[in-house]
C-alpha atoms as a PDB file:
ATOM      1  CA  UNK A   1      70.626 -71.351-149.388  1.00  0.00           C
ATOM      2  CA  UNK A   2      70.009 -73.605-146.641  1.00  0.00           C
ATOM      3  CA  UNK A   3      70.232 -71.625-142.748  1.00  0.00           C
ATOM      4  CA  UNK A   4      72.623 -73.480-139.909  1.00  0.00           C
ATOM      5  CA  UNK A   5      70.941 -76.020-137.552  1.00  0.00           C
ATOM      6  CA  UNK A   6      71.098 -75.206-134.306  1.00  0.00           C
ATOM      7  CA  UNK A   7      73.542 -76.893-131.933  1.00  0.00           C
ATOM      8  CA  UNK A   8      72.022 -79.093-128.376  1.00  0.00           C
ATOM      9  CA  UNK A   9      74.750 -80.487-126.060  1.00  0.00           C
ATOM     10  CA  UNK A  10      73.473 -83.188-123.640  1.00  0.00           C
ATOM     11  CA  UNK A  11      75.314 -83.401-120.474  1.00  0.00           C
ATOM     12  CA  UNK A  12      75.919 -86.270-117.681  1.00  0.00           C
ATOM     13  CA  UNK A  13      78.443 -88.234-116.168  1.00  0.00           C
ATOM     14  CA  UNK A  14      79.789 -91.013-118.148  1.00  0.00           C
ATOM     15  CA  UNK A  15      77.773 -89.758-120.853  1.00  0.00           C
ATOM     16  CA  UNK A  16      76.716 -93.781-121.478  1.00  0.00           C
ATOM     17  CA  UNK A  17      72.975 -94.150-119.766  1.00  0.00           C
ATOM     18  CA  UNK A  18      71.394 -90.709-119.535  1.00  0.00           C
ATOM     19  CA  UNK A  19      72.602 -87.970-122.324  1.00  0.00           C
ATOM     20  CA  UNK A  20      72.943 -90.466-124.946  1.00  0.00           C
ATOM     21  CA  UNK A  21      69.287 -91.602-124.444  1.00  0.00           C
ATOM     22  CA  UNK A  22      68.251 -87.779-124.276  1.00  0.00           C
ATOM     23  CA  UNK A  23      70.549 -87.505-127.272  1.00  0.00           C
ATOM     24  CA  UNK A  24      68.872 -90.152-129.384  1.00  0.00           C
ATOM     25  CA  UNK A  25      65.399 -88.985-128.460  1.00  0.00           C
ATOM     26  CA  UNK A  26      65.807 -85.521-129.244  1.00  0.00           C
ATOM     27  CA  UNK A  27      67.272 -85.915-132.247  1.00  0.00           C
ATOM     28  CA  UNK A  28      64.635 -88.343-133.946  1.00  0.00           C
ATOM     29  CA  UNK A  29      61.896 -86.299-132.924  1.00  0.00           C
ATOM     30  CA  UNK A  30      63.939 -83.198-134.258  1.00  0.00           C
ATOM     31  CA  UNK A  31      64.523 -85.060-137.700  1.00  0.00           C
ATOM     32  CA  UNK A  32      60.877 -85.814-137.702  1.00  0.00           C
ATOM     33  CA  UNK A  33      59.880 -82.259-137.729  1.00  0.00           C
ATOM     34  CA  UNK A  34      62.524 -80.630-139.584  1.00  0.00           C
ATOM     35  CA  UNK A  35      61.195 -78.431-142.129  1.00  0.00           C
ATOM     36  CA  UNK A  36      61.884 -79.327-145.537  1.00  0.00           C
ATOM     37  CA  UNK A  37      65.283 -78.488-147.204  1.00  0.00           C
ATOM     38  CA  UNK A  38      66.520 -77.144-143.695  1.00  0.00           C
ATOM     39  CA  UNK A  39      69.593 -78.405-141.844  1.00  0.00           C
ATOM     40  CA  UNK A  40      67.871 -79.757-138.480  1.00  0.00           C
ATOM     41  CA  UNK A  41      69.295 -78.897-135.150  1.00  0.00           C
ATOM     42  CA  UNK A  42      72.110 -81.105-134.408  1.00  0.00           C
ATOM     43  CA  UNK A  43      72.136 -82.735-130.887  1.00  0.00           C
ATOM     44  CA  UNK A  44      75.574 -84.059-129.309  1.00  0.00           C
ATOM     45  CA  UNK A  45      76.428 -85.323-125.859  1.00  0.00           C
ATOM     46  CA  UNK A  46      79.516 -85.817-123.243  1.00  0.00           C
ATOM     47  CA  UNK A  47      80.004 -86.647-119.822  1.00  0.00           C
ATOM     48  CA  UNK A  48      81.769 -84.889-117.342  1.00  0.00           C
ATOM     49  CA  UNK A  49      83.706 -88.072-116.302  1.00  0.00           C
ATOM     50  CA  UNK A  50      83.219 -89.691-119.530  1.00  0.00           C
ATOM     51  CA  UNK A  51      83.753 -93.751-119.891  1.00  0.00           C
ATOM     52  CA  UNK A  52      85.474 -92.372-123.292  1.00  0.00           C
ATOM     53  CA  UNK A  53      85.328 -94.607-126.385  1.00  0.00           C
ATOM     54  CA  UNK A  54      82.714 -96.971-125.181  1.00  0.00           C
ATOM     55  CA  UNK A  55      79.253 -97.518-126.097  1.00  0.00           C
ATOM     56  CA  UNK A  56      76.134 -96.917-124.792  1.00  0.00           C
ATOM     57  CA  UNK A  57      75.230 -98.711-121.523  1.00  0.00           C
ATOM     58  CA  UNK A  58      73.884-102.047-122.591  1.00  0.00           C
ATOM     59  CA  UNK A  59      70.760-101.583-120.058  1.00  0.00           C
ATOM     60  CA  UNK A  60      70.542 -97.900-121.348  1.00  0.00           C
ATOM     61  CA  UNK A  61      70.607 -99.173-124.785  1.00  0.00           C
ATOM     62  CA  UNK A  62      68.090-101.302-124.017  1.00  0.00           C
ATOM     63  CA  UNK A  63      65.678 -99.235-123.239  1.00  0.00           C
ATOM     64  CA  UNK A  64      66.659 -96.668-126.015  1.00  0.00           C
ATOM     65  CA  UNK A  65      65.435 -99.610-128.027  1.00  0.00           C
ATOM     66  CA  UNK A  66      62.250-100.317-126.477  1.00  0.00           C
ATOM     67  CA  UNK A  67      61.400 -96.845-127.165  1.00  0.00           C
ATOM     68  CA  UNK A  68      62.459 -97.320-130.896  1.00  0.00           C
ATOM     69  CA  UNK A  69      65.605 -95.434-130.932  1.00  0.00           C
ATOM     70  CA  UNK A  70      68.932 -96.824-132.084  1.00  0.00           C
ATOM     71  CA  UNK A  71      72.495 -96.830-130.099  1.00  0.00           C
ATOM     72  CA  UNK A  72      74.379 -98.448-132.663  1.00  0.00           C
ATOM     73  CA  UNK A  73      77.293 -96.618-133.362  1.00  0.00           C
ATOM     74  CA  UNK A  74      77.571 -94.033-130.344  1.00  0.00           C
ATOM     75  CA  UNK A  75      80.915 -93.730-128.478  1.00  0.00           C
ATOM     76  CA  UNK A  76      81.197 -91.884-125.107  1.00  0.00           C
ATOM     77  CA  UNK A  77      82.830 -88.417-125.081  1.00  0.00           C
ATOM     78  CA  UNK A  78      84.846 -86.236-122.786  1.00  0.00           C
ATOM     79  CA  UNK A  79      83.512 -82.644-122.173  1.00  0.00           C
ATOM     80  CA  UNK A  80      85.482 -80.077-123.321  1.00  0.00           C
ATOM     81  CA  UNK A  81      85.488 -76.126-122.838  1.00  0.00           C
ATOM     82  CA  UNK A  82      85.237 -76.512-126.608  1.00  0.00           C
ATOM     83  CA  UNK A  83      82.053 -78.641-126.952  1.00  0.00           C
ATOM     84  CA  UNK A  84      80.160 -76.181-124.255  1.00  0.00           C
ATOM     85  CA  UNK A  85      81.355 -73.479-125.806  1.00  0.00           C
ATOM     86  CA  UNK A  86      79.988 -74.065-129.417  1.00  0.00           C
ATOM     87  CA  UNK A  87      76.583 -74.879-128.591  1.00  0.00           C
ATOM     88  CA  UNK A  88      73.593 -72.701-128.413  1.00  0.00           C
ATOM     89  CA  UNK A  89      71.784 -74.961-125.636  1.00  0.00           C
ATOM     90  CA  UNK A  90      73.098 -77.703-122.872  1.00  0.00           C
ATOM     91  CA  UNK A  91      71.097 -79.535-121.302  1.00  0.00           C
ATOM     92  CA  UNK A  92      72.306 -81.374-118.204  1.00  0.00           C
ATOM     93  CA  UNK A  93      71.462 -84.371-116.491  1.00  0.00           C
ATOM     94  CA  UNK A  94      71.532 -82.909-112.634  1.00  0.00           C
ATOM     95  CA  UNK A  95      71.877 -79.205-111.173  1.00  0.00           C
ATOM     96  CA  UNK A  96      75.256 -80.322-110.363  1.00  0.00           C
ATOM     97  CA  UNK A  97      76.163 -81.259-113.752  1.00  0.00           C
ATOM     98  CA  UNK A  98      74.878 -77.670-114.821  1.00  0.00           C
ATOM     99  CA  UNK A  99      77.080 -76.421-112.129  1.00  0.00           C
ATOM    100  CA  UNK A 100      80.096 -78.415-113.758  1.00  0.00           C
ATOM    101  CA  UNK A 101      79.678 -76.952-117.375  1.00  0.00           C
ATOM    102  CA  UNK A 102      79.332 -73.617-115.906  1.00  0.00           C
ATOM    103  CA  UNK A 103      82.886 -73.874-114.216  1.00  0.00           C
ATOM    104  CA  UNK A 104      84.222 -75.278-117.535  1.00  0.00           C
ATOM    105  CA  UNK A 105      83.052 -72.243-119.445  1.00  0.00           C
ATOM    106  CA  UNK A 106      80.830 -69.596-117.156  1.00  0.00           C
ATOM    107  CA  UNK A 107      79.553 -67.341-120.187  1.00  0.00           C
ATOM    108  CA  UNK A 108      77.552 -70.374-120.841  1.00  0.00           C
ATOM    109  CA  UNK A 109      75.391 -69.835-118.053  1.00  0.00           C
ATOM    110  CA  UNK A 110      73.171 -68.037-120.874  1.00  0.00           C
ATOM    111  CA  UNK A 111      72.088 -71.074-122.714  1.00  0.00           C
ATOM    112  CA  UNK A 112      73.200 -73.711-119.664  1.00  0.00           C
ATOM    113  CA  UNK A 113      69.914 -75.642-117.924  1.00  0.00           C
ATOM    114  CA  UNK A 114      68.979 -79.306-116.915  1.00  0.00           C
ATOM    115  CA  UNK A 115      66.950 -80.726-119.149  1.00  0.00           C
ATOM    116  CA  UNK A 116      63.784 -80.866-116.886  1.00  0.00           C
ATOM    117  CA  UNK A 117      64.141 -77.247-115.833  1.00  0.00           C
ATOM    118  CA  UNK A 118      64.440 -76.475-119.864  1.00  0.00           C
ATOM    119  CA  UNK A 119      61.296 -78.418-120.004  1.00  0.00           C
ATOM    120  CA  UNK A 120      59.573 -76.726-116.826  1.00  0.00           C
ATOM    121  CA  UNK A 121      60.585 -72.919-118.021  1.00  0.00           C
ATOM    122  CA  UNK A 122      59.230 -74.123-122.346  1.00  0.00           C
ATOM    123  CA  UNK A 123      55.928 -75.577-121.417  1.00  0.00           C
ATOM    124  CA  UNK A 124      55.247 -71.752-120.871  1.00  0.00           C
ATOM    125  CA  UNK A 125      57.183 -70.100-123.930  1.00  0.00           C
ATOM    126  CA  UNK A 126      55.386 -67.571-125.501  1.00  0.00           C
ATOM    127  CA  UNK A 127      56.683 -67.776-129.330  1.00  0.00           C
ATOM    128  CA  UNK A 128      55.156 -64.664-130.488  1.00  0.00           C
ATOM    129  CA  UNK A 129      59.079 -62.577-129.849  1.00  0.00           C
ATOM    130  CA  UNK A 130      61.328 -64.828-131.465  1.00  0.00           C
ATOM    131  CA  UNK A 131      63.352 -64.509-134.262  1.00  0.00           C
ATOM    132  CA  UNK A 132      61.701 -64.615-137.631  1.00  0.00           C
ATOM    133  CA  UNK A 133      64.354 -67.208-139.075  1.00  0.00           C
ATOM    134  CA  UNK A 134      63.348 -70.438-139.583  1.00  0.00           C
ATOM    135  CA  UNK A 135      62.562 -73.526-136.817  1.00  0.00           C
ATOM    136  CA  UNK A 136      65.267 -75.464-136.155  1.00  0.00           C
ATOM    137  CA  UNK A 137      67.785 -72.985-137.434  1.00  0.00           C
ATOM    138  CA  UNK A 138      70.888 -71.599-135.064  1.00  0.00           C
ATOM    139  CA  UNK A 139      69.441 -67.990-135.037  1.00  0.00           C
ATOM    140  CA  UNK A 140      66.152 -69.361-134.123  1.00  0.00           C
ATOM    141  CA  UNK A 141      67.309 -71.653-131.128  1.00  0.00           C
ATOM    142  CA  UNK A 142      69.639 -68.812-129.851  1.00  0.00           C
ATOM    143  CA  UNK A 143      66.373 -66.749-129.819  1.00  0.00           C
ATOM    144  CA  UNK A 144      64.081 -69.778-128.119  1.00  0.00           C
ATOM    145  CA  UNK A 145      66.918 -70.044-125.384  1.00  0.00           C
ATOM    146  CA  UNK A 146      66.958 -66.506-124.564  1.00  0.00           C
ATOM    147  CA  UNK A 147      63.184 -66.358-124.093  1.00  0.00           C
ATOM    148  CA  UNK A 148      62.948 -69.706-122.205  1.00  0.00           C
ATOM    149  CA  UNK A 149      66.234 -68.156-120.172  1.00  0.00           C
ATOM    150  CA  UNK A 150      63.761 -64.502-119.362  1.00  0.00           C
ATOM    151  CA  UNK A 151      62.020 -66.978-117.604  1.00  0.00           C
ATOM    152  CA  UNK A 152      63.354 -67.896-115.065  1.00  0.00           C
ATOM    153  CA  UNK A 153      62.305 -66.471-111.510  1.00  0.00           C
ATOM    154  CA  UNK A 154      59.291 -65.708-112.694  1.00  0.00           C
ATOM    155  CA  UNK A 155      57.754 -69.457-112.463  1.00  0.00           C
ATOM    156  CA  UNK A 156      58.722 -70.861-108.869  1.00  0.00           C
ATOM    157  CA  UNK A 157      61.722 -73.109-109.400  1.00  0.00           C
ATOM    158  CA  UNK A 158      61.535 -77.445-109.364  1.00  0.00           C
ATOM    159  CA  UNK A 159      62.835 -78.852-106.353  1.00  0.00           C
ATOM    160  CA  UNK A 160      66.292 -80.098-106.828  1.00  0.00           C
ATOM    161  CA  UNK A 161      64.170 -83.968-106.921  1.00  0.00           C
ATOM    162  CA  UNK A 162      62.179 -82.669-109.816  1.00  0.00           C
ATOM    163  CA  UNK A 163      65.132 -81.058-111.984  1.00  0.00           C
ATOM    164  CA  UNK A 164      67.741 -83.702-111.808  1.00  0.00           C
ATOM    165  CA  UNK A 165      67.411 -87.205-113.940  1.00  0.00           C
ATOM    166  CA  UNK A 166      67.968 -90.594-111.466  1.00  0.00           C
ATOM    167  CA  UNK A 167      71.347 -91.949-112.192  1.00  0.00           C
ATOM    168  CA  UNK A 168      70.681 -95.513-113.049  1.00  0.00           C
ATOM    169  CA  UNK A 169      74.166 -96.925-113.713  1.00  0.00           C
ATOM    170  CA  UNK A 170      75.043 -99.990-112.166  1.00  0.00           C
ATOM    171  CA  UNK A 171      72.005-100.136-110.286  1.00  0.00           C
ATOM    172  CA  UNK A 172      68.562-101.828-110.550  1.00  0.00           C
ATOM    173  CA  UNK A 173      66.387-102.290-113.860  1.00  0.00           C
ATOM    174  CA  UNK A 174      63.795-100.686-112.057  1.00  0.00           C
ATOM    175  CA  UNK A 175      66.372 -97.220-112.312  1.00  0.00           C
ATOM    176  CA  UNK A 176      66.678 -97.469-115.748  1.00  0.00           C
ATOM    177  CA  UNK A 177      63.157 -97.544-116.476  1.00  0.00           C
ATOM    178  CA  UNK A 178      62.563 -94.807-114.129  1.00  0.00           C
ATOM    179  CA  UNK A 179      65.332 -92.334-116.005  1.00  0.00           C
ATOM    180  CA  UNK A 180      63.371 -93.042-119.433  1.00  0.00           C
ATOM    181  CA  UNK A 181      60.418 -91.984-118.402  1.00  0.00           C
ATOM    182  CA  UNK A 182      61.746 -88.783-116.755  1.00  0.00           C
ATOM    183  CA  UNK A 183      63.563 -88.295-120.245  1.00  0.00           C
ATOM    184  CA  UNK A 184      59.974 -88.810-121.735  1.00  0.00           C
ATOM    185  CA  UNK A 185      57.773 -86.719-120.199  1.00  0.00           C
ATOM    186  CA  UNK A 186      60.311 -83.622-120.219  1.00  0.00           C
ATOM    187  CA  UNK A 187      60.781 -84.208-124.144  1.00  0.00           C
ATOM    188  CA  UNK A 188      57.427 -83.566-125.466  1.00  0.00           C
ATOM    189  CA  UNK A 189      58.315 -79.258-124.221  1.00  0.00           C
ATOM    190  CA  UNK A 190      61.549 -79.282-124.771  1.00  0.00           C
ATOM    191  CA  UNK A 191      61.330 -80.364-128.925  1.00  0.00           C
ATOM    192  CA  UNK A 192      58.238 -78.289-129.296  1.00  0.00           C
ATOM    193  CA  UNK A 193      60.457 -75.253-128.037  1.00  0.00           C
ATOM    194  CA  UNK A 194      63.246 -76.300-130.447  1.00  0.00           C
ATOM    195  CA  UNK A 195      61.067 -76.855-133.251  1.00  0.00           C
ATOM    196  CA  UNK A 196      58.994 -73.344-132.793  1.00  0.00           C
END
């Protein structure tokens, strides 16, 4: 009997530059770790003023691709009370994103961070209390989020700069490029949390 996969929500605006590429990303690496004959955790996004129904942002997509991932196929989704409240982790794009989600459905506070504090609070997770289940499974991630969550005020928070992820649509290349490599270097933390 296979255990249930986790579930990640991914939170921005239009929820067609930023959470879909944090979407893609975590959920190769995810995939590529997944131990054998598990169900993986499952990673979703939305956007709090979602372009609903379209695709990724064709600059967005473009760098998804240069950094082998594939947005074929993804359609922009509204956030719902429903989606947030589902999940065992959301990660948001911005502080004020977080503080969006949190007025859609407060008891998510729990498992609600951006994705670079997520990142800042794992790179000092100390796996040794966590659930015995499985990686990757939902009793597992509930248990990661409530250790990486016991964190918090006892590392000196990022400035607001350092937690939130540049918002690079309909602005310059240069933004775009910039928002991937913020994605990036938070990732490597956050999927070694979610695979522990």
């Amino acid at each position: 009997m296979t255990s249930a996969g986790g579930r990640v929500l991914v939170v921005c605006t239009g929820n067609v530059c930023r959470s879909p590429f944090v979407q893609l990303l975590l959920q190769r690496e995810l995939d590529a770790l997944r131990p054998g004959g598990l169900t993986p955790v499952t990673v979703t996004s939305a956007g709090t003023g979602a372009l609903a129904g379209q695709g990724m942002d064709p600059r967005a997509a473009a760098q998804a691709a240069v950094h082998g991932l594939d947005p074929t196929g993804f359609v922009a989704r509204q956030l719902t009370p429903a989606m947030v409240a589902e999940a065992d982790l959301v990660l948001t794009a911005t502080r004020r994103h977080r503080g969006e989600v949190a007025t859609l459905h407060p008891r998510a506070l729990r498992y609600l961070f951006t994705l670079r504090d997520f990142a800042d609070l794992a790179a000092h997770l100390d796996t040794a209390g966590l659930d015995p289940a499985p990686p990757q499974s939902q009793a597992r991630l509930q248990s990661v989020v409530r250790a990486v969550a016991a964190r918090r005020g006892l590392e000196p928070p990022l400035e607001e700069t350092e937690a939130d992820l540049v918002d690079p649509y309909r602005r310059e290349d240069e933004l775009f490029e910039r928002m991937a490599g913020q994605v990036l270097e938070a990732a490597p933390a956050v999927i070694a949390a979610l695979s522990a």
